[in-house]
Protein backbone atom coordinates (compact mmCIF):
# COMPACT_ATOMS: atom_id res chain seq x y z
CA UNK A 1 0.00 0.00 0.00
CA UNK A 2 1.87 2.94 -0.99
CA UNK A 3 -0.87 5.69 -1.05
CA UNK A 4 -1.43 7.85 1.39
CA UNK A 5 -4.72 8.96 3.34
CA UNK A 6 -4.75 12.69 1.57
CA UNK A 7 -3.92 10.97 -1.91
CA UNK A 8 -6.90 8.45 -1.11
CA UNK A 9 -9.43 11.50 -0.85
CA UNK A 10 -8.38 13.02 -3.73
CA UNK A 11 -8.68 10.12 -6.12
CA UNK A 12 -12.24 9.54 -4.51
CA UNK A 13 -12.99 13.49 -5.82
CA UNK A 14 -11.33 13.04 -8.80
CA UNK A 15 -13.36 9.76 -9.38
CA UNK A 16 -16.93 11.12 -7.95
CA UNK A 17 -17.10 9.15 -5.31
CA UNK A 18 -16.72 11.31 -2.13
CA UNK A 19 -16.54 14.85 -2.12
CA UNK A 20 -16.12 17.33 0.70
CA UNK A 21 -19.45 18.20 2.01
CA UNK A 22 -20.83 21.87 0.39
CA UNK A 23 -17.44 22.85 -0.87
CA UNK A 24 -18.44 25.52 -2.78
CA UNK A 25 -19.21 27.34 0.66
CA UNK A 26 -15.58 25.86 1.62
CA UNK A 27 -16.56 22.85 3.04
CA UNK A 28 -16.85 21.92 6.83
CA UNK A 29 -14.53 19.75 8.30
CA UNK A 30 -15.62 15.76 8.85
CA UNK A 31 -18.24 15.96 6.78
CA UNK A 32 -18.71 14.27 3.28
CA UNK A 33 -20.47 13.55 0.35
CA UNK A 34 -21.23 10.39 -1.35
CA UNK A 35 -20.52 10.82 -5.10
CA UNK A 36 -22.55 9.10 -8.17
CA UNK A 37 -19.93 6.29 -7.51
CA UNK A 38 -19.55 6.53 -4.49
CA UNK A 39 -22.93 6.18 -3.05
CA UNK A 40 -23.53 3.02 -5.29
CA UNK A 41 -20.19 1.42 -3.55
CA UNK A 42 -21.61 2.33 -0.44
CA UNK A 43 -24.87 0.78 -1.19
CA UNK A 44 -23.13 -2.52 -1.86
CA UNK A 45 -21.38 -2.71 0.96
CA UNK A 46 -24.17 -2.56 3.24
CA UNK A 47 -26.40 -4.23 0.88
CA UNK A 48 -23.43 -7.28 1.05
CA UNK A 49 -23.33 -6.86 4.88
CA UNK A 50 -26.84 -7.00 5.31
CA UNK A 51 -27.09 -10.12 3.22
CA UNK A 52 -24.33 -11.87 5.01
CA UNK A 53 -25.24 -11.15 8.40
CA UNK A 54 -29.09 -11.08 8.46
CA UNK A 55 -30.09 -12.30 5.19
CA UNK A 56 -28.45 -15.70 5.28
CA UNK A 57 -28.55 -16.46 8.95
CA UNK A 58 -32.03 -17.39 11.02
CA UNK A 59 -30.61 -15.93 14.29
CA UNK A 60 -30.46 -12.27 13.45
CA UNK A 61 -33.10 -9.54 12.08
CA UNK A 62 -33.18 -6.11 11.57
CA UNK A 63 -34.54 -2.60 12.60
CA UNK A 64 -33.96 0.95 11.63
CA UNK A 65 -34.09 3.32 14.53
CA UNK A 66 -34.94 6.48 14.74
CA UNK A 67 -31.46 9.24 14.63
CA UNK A 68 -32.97 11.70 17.12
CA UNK A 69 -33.53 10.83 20.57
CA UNK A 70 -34.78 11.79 23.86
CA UNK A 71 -32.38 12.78 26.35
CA UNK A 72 -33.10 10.20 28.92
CA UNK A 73 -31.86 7.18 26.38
CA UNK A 74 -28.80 8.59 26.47
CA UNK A 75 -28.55 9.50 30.40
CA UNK A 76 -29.20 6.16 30.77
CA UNK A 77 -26.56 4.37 28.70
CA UNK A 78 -24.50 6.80 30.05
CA UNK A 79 -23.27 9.03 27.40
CA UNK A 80 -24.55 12.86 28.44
CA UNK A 81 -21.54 11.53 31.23
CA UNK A 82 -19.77 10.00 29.62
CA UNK A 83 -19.17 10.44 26.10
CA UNK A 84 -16.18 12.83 26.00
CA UNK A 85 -12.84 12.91 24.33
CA UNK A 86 -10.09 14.99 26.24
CA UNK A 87 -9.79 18.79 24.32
CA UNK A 88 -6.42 20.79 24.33
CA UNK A 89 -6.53 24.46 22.99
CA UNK A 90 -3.77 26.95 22.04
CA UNK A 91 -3.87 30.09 24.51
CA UNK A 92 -3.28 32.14 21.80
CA UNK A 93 -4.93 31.12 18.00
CA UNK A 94 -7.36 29.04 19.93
CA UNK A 95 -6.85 25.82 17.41
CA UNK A 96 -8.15 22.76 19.42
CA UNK A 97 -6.59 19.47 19.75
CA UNK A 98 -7.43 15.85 20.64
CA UNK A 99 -4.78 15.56 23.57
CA UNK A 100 -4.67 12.34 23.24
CA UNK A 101 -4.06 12.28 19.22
CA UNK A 102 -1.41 14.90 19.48
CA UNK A 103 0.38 13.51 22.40
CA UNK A 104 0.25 10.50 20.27
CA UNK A 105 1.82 12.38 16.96
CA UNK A 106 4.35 14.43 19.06
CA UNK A 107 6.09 11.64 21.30
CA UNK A 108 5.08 8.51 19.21
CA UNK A 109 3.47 6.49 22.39
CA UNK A 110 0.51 5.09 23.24
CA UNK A 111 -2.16 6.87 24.88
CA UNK A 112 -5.15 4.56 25.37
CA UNK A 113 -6.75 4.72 28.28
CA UNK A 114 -5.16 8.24 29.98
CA UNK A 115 -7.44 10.40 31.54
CA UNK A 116 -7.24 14.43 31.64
CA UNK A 117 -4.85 14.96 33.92
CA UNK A 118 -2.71 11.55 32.52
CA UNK A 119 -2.45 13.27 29.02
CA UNK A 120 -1.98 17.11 30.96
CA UNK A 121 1.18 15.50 32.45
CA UNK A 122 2.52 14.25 29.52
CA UNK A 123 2.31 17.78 27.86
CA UNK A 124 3.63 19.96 30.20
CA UNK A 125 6.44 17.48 31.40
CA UNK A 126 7.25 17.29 27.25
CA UNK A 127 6.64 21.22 26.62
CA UNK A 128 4.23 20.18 23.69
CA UNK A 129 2.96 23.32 22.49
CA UNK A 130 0.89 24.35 19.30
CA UNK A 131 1.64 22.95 15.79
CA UNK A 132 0.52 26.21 14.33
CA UNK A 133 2.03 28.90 16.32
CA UNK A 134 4.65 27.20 18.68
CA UNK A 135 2.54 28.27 21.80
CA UNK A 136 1.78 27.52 24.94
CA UNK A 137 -1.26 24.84 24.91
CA UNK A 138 -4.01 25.31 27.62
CA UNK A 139 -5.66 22.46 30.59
CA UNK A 140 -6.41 19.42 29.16
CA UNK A 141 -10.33 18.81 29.63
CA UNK A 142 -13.24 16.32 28.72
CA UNK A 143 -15.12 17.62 25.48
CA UNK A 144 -18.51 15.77 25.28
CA UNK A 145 -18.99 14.96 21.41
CA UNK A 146 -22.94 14.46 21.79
CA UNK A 147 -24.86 16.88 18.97
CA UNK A 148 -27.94 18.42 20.38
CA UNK A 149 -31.47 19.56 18.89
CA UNK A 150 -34.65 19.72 20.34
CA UNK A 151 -38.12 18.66 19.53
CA UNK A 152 -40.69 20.99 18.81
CA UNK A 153 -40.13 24.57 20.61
CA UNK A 154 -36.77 25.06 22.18
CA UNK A 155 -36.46 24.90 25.61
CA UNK A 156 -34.77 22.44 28.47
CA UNK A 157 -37.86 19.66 28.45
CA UNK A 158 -37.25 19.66 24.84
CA UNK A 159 -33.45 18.61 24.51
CA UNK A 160 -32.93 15.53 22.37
CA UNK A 161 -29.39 14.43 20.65
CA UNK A 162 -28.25 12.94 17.60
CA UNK A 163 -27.52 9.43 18.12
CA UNK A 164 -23.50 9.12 18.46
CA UNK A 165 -24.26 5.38 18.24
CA UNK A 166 -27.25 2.96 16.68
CA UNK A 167 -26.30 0.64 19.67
CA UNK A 168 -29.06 1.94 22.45
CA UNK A 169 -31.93 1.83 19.74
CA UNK A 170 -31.35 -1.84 19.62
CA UNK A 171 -30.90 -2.13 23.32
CA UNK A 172 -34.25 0.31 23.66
CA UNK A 173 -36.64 -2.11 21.25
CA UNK A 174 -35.05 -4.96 22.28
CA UNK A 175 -38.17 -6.50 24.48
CA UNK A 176 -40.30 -5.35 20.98
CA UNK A 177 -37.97 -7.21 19.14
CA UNK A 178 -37.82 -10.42 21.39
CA UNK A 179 -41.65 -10.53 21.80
CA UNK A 180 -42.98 -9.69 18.60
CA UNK A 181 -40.45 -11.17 15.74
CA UNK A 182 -40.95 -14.62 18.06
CA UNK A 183 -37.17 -14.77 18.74
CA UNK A 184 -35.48 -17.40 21.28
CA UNK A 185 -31.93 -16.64 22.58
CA UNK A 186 -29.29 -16.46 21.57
CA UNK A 187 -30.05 -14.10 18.40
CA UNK A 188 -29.13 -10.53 17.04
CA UNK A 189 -30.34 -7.41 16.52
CA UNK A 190 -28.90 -5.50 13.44
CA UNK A 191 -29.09 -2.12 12.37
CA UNK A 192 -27.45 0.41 9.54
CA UNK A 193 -27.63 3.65 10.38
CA UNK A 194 -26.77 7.38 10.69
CA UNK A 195 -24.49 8.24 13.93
CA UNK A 196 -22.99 11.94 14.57
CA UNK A 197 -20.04 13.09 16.56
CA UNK A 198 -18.82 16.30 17.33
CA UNK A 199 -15.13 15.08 17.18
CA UNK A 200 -12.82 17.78 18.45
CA UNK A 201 -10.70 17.35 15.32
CA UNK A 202 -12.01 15.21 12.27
CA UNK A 203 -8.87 13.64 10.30
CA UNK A 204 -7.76 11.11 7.75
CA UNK A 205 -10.65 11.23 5.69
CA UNK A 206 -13.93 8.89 5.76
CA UNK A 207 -11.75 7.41 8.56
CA UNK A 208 -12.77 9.73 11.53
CA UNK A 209 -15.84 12.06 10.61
CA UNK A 210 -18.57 13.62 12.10
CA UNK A 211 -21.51 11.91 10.45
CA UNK A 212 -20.75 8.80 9.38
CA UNK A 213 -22.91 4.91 9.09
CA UNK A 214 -22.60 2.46 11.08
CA UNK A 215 -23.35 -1.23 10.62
CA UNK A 216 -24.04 -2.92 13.90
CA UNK A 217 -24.99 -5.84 15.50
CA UNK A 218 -25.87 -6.93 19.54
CA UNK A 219 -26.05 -10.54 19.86
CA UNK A 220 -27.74 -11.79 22.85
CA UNK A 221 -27.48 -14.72 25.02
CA UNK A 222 -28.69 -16.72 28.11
CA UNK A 223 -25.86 -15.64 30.67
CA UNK A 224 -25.20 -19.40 31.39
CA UNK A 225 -24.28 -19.64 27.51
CA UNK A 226 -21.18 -16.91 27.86
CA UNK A 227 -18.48 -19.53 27.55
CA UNK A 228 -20.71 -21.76 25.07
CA UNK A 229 -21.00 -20.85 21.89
CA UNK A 230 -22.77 -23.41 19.76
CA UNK A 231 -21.20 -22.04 16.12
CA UNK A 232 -18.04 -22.64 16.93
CA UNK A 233 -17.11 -25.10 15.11
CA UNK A 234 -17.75 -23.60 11.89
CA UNK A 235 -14.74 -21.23 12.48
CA UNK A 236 -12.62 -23.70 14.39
CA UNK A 237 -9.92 -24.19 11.54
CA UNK A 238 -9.88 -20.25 10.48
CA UNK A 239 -7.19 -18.48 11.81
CA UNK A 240 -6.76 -15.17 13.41
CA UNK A 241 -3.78 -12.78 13.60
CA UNK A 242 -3.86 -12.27 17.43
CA UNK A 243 -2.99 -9.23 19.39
CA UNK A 244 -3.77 -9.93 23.01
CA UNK A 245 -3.44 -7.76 26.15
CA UNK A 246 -0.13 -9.75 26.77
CA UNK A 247 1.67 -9.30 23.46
CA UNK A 248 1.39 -5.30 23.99
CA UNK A 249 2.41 -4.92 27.58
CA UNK A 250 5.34 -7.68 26.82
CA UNK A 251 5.95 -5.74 23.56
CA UNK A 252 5.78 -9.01 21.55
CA UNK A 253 4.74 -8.98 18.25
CA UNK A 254 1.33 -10.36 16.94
CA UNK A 255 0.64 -13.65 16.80
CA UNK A 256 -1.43 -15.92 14.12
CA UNK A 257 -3.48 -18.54 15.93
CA UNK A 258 -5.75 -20.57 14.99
CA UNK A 259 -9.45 -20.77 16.87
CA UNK A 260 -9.08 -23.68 18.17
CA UNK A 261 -5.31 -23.14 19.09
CA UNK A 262 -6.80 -19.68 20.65
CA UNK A 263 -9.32 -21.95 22.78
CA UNK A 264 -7.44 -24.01 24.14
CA UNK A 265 -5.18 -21.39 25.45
CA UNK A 266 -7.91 -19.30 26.45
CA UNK A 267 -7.21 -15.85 24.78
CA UNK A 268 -10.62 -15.00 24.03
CA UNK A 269 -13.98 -16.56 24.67
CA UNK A 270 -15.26 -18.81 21.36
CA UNK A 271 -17.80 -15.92 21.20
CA UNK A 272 -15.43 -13.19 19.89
CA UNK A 273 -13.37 -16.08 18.39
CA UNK A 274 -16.32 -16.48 16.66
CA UNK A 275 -17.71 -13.54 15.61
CA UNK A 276 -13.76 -12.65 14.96
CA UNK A 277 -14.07 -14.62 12.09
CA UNK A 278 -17.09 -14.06 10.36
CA UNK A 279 -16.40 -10.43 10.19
CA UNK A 280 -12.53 -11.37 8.50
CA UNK A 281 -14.41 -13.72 6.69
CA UNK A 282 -16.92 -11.14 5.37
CA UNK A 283 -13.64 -8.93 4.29
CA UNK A 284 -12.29 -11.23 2.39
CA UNK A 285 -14.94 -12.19 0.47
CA UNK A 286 -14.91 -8.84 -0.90
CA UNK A 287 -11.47 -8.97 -1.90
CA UNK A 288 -9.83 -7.27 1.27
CA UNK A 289 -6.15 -8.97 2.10
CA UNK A 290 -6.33 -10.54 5.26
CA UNK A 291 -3.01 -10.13 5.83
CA UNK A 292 -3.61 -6.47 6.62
CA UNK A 293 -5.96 -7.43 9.93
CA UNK A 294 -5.35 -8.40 13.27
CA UNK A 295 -7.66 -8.57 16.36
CA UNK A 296 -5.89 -6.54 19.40
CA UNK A 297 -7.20 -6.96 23.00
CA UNK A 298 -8.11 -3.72 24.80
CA UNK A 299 -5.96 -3.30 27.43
CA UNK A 300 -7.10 -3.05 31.32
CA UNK A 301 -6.33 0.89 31.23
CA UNK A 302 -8.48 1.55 28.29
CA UNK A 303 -11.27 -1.15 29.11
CA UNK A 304 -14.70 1.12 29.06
CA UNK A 305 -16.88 0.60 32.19
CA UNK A 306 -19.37 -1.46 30.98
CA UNK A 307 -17.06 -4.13 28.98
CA UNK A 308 -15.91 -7.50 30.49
CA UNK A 309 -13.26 -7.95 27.46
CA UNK A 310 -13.60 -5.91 23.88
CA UNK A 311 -11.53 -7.40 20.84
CA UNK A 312 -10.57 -4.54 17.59
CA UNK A 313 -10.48 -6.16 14.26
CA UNK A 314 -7.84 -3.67 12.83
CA UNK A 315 -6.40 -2.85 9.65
CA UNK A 316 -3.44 -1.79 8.35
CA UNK A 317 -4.04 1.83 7.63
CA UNK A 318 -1.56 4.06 5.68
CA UNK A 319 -1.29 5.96 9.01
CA UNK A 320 -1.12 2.80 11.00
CA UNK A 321 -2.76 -0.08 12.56
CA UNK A 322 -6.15 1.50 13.29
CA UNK A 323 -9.99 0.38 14.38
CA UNK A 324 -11.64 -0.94 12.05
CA UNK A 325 -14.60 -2.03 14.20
CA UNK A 326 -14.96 -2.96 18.16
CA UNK A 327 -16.69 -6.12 19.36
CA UNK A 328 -16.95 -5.32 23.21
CA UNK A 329 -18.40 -8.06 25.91
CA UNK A 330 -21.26 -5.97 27.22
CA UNK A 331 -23.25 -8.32 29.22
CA UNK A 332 -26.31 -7.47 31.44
CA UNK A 333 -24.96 -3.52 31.28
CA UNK A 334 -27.27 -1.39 28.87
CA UNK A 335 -30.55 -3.86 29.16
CA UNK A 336 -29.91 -2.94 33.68
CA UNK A 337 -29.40 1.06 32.73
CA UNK A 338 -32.42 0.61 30.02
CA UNK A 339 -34.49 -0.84 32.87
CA UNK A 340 -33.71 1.57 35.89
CA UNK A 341 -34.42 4.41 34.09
CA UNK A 342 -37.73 3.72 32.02
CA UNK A 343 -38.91 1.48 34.84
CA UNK A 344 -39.98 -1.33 32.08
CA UNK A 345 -39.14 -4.73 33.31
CA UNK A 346 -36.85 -5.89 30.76
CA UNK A 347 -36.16 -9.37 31.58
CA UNK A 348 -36.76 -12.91 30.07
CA UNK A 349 -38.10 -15.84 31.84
CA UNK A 350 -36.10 -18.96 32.09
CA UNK A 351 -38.81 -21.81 31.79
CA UNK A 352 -36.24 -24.53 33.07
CA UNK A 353 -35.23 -22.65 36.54
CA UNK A 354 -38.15 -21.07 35.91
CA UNK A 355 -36.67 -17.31 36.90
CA UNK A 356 -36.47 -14.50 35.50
CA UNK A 357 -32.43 -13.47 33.79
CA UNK A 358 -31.44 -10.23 31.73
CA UNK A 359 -30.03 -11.18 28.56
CA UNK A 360 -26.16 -10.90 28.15
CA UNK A 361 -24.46 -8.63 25.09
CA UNK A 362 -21.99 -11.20 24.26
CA UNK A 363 -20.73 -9.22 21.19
CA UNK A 364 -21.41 -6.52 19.45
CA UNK A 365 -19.67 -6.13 15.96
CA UNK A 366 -19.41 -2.98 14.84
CA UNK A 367 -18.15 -0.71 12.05
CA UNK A 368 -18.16 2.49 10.14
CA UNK A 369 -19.27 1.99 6.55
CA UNK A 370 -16.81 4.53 5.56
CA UNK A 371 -14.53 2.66 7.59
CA UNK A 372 -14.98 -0.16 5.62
CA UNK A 373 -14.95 1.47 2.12
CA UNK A 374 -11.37 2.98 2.50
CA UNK A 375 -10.74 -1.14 3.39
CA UNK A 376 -12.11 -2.27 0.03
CA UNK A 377 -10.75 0.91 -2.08
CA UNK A 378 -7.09 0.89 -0.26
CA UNK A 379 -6.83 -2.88 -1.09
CA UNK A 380 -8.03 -2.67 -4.63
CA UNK A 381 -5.93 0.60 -5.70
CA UNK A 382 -3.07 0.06 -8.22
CA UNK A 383 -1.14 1.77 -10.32
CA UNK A 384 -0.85 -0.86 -13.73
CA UNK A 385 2.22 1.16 -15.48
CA UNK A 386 1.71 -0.77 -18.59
CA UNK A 387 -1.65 0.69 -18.97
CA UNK A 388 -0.62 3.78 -16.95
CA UNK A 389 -3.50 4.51 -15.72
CA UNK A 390 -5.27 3.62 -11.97
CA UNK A 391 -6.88 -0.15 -12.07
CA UNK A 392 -9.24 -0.08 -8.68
CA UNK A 393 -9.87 -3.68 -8.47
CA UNK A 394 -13.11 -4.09 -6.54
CA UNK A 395 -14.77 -6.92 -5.96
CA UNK A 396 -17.39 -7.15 -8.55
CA UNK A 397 -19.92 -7.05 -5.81
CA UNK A 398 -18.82 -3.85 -5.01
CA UNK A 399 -18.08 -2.21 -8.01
CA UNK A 400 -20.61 0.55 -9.13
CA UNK A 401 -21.36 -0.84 -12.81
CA UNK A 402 -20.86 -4.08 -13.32
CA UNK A 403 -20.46 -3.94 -16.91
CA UNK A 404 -19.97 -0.79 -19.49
CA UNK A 405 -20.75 -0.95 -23.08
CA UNK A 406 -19.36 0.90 -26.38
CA UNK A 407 -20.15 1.33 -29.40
CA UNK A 408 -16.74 1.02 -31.32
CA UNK A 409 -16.81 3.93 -33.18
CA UNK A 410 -19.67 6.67 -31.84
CA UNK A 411 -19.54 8.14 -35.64
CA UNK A 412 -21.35 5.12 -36.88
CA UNK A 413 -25.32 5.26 -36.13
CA UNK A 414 -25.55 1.32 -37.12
CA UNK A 415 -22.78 0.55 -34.09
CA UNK A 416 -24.51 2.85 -32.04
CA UNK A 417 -27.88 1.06 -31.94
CA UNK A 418 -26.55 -1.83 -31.63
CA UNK A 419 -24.85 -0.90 -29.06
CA UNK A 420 -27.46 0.53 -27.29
CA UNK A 421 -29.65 -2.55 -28.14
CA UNK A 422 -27.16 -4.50 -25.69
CA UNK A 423 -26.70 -2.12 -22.79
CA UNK A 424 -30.92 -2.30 -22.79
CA UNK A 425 -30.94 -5.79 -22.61
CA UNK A 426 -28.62 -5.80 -19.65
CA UNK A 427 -30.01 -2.61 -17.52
CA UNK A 428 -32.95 -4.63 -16.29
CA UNK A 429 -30.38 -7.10 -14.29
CA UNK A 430 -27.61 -5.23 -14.52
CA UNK A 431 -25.93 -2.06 -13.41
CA UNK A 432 -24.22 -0.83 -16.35
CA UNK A 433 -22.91 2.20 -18.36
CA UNK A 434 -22.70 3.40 -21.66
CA UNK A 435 -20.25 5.41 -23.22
CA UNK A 436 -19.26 6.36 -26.77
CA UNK A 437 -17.23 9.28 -25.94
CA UNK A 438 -13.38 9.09 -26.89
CA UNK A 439 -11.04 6.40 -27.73
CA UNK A 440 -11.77 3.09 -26.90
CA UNK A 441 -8.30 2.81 -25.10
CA UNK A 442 -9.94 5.97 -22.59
CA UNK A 443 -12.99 4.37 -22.44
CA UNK A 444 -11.52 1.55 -20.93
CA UNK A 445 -9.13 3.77 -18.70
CA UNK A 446 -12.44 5.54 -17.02
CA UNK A 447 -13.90 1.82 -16.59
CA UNK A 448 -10.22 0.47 -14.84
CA UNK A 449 -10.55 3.82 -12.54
CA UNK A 450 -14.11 3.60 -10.71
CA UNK A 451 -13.29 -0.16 -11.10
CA UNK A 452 -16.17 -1.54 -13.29
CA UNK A 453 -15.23 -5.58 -14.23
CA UNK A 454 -15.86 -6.10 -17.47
CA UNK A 455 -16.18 -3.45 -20.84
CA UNK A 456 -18.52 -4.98 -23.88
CA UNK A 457 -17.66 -3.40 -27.30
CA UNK A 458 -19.70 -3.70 -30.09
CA UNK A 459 -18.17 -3.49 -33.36
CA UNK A 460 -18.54 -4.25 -37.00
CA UNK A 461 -18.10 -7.82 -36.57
CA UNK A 462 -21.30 -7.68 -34.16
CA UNK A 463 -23.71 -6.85 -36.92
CA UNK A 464 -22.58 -9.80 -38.83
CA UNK A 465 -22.05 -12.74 -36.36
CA UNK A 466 -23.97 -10.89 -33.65
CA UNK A 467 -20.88 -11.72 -30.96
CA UNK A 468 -19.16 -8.71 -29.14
CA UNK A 469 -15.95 -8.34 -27.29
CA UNK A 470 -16.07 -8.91 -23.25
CA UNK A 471 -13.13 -7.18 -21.69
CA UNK A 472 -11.76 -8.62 -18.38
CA UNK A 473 -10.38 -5.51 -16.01
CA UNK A 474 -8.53 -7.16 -13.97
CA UNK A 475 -6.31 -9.48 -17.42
CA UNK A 476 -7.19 -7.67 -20.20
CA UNK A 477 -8.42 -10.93 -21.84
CA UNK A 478 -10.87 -10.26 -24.69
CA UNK A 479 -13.11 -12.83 -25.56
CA UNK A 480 -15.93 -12.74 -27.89
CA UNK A 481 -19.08 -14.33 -26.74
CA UNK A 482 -22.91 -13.77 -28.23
CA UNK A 483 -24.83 -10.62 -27.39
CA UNK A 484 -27.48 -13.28 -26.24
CA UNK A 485 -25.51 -15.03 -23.59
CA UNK A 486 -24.16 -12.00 -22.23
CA UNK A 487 -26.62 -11.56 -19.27
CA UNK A 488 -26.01 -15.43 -18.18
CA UNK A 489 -22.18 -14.60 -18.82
CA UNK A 490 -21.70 -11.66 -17.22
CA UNK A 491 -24.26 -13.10 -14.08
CA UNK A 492 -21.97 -16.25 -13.51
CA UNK A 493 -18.64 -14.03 -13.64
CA UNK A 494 -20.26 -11.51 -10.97
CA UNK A 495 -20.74 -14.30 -8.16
């Protein structure tokens, strides 16, 4: 991967498909724009998440929550506390830092779980002072990152946030879910959705922002079942490039294991091992290089409150090993908060013991969508010299056309229909594109670029044998094949 972040973002403007939110005003910072094809890569990546991990599995369904919500939900999961990053400002131009980021940047160490005063120290003891103007920073403080709005006429009773997470709206319906979908433990709740964050100082892109989608899901269980997971063994041969809480502190590299190796040695329960590898799995189905993940262990220090153990999958980011989503052990936490503070009894009823139990959050994978398009477009970028131009080599599943169509010369009405005769028979099924414009050499440089598969020309040879050329991106192979079998073609070489 020799791109950087910055060079990332501007092939995605280049290429229309992200663009920096109202730039003609001059753009805010952490906001974006999904571009024509952008928004249709987007769209397949959820639509491909969605499919793998509700679609295809009996255990898990879906809602959509709602992105504005009372103020209580969030009192009670414990974010209007809670849900702060620590702010550093300059005395004198007033730029504001994440003190944690730049103490980070400046003296190349690890920051995670410092508090305020933890990351004050380390500035004053290291005389960090402002990137911009080389002056003296101010007290390091907690910055809560919650956006707020209200409902109907302003005023105190009518304070209500922007989700920063679509986690509580599962936790909140979770009874409605359990009750009326007929569910039996242990299942999921899943949700894609908008989540906003006031982050003190957006950077690297779709990486940090401050609206952004998230694709989530809280898997429940019967507390008795947090050391039994009954999928196991559908994973037990994959293998996982471990991180644990032992190879940081020891400063030991990371580790691959496989899951049954990483049972029997008890590095994380077969639930994370589990859902470990279905989300590496779902990676590298789309064509992301597994070679480029690991799963690191939060340490004690930076272990939130409400988490037993939480597991990053990471990825190898041009700026470094980073989050690419967080599977955290809630347990009982968020369903006991939910139930203090709306007074609904939450609770299931264990027919054998014949109690009542509050469901455990065993897991709860979760990711960024734009997290997980810089993923699929980092790991399909390349430079082919021989064609000299960009060849983004998406998964076809991902790719925003999966087919393009010429005419070979646009001067010629007779190719042009006939050209147009084959990109009609293939819209209905297919997302494709048309273009006559240019050479067909350029054509087929704007199709390697936005990463569409395959390119169909129709030439002269067409109108007599009815066959057209089929273009692979990834080879170059040509092969001719008939105009009629394209659809059944081009459908078998998209799976």
């Amino acid at each position: 991967m020799t791109l950087t972040i910055d060079e990332m973002a501007a092939f995605c403007k280049r290429k229309a498909i992200v663009f920096p939110s109202c730039e003609i005003y001059g753009s805010m910072s952490g906001f974006f724009d999904l571009g024509p094809y952008g928004v249709e890569i987007a769209n397949n990546i959820k639509q491909s998440w969605w499919k793998f991990f509700v679609l295809d599995r009996e255990d898990v369904v879906g809602i959509d929550g709602s992105a504005v919500n009372s103020k209580i939900l969030w009192e009670a999961s414990g974010h209007v506390q809670n849900f702060a990053d620590i702010m550093v400002h300059c005395t004198k131009c007033k730029e504001k830092y994440r003190a944690d980021v730049l103490v980070e940047d400046v003296l190349k160490l690890h920051t995670e779980g410092m508090n305020a005063e933890q990351l004050d120290a380390q500035i004053r003891k290291n005389n960090i002072k402002c990137t911009k103007c080389d002056s003296v920073l101010g007290a390091a403080a907690p910055f809560n990152m919650m956006f707020e709005t209200y409902a109907g006429i302003k005023s105190p009773e009518s304070l209500c946030y922007l989700r920063p997470e679509t986690a509580q709206l599962i936790f909140a319906n979770f009874r409605l879910v359990y009750d009326s979908a007929r569910m039996k433990l242990p299942f999921g709740i899943a949700q894609i959705g908008k989540a906003f964050r006031n982050e003190i100082a957006p950077r690297n892109f779709l990486f940090r922002a401050r609206e952004f989608e998230q694709m989530e899901i809280e898997y429940f269980i019967h507390p008795d079942m947090e050391s039994e997971c009954p999928c196991i063994n559908e994973v037990i041969h994959d293998t996982l490039n471990i991180f644990s809480e032992a190879h940081q502190k020891n400063s030991a590299k990371p580790e691959s294991m496989s899951v049954k190796e990483i049972l029997l040695k008890k590095v994380m329960l077969p639930w994370h091992a589990y859902w470990m590898c279905m989300m590496l799995r779902w990676f590298t189905s789309l064509g992301a290089k597994s070679e480029r993940f690991r799963c690191r262990q939060h340490v004690k220090e930076e272990l939130s409150h409400y988490a037993k153990d939480t597991w990053d999958l990471e990825y190898e980011f041009p700026f470094g090993w980073k989050e690419l989503q967080g599977m955290a052990n809630r347990r009982d936490f968020d369903l006991k908060q939910h139930m203090q503070f709306s007074g609904k009894d939450l609770c299931l009823f264990d027919e054998k013991k014949k109690e009542k139990f509050i469901p455990y959050v065993v897991c709860e994978p979760s990711q960024g969508v734009g997290r997980a398009m810089l993923v699929f477009l980092f790991d399909a970028y390349e430079y082919d010299h021989k064609r000299e131009n960009v060849v983004l080599k998406l998964s076809p599943k991902l790719a925003p056309f999966k087919a393009a169509v010429f005419p070979l010369l646009s001067n010629r009405p007779e190719l042009v229909e006939k050209a147009r005769q084959v990109f009609d028979s293939l819209k209905a099924s297919l997302r494709v594109f048309f273009d006559d414009s240019g050479s067909i050499g350029r054509r087929y440089a704007r199709q390697d670029e936005i990463g569409t598969p395959f390119c169909i020309t129709v030439d002269f040879q067409t109108l007599q044998d009815g066959t057209v050329t089929v273009r692979n991106r990834d080879s170059t192979v040509q092969e001719r094949i008939l105009a009629i079998d394209l659809k059944s073609k081009l459908l078998k070489g998209l799976v």
